[in-house]
Protein backbone atom coordinates (compact mmCIF):
# COMPACT_ATOMS: atom_id res chain seq x y z
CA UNK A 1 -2.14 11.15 -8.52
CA UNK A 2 -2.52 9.00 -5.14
CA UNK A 3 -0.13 6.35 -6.63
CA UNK A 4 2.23 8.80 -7.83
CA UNK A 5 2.33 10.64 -4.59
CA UNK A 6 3.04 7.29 -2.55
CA UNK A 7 5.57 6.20 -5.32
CA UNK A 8 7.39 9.42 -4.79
CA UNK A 9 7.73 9.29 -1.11
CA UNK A 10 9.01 4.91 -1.27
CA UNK A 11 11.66 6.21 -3.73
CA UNK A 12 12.67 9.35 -1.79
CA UNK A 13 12.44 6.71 1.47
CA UNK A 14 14.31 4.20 -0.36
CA UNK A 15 16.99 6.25 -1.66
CA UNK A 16 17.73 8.17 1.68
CA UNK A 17 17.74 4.73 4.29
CA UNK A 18 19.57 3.47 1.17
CA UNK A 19 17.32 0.25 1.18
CA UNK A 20 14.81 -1.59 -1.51
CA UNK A 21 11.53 0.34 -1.99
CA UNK A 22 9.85 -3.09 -1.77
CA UNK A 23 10.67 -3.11 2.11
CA UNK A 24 9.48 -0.05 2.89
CA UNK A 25 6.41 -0.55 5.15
CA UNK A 26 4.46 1.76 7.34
CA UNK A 27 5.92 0.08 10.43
CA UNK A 28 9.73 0.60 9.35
CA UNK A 29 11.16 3.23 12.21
CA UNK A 30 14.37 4.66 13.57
CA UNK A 31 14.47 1.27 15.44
CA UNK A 32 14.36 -0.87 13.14
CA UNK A 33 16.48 0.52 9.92
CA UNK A 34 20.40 0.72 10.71
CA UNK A 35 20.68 3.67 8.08
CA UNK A 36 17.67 5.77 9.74
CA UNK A 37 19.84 8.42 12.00
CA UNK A 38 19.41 11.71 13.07
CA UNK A 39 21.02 12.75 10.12
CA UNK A 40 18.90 10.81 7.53
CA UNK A 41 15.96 11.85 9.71
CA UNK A 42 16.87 15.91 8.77
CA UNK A 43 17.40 15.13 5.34
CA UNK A 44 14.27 12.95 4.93
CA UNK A 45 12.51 16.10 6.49
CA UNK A 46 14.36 18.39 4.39
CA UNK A 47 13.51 16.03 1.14
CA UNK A 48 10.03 15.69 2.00
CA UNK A 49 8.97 19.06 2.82
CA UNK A 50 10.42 19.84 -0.63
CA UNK A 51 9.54 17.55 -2.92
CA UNK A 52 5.51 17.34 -1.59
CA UNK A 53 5.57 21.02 -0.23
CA UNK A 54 4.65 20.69 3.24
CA UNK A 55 6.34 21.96 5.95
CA UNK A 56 7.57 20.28 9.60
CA UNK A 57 7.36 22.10 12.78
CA UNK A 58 10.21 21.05 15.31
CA UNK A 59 7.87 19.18 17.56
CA UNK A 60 6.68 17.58 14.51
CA UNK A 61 9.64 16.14 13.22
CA UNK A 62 10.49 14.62 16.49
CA UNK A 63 7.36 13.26 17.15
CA UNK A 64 7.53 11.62 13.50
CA UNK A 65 9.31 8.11 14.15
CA UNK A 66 7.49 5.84 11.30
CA UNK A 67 6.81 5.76 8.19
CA UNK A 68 3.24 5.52 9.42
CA UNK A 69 3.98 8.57 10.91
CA UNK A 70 5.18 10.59 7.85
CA UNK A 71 1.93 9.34 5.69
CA UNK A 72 -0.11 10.24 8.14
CA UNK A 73 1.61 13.98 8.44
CA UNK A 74 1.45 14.33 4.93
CA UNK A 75 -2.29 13.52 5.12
CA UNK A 76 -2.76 16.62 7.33
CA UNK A 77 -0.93 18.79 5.26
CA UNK A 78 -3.29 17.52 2.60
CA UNK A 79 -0.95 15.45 0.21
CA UNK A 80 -2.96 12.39 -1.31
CA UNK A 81 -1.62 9.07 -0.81
């Protein structure tokens, strides 16, 4: 289950920055991947909140910059990684 969650959320990471799910690293941010927008920010939200179902407040998904920051939300909402 914890690997499987985790697996799930590098490919869906991987597949929406359109980069290699072996470079995906909890330090990876807005700043530092070209492809990581405010559009593929929505969609990763969007993606996420479906495919583990959580949900995002507003303040929430602005506040979530990191992939650090995503694991750690999806801790709270009680999704095992």
């Amino acid at each position: 289950m914890i690997d499987n969650n985790l697996q799930k959320l590098n490919q869906l990471l991987a597949r929406i920055l359109s980069i290699p799910e072996s470079s995906i690293t909890d330090e990876l941010s807005n700043d530092n991947v070209e492809s990581w927008d405010s559009f593929t920010g929505l969609m990763m939200v969007a993606e996420l909140e479906k495919e583990f179902s959580i949900s995002f407040t507003m303040e929430e998904v602005l506040e979530i910059k990191t992939v650090g920051a995503i694991k750690e939300h999806l801790r709270k909402c009680g999704v095992v990684l």
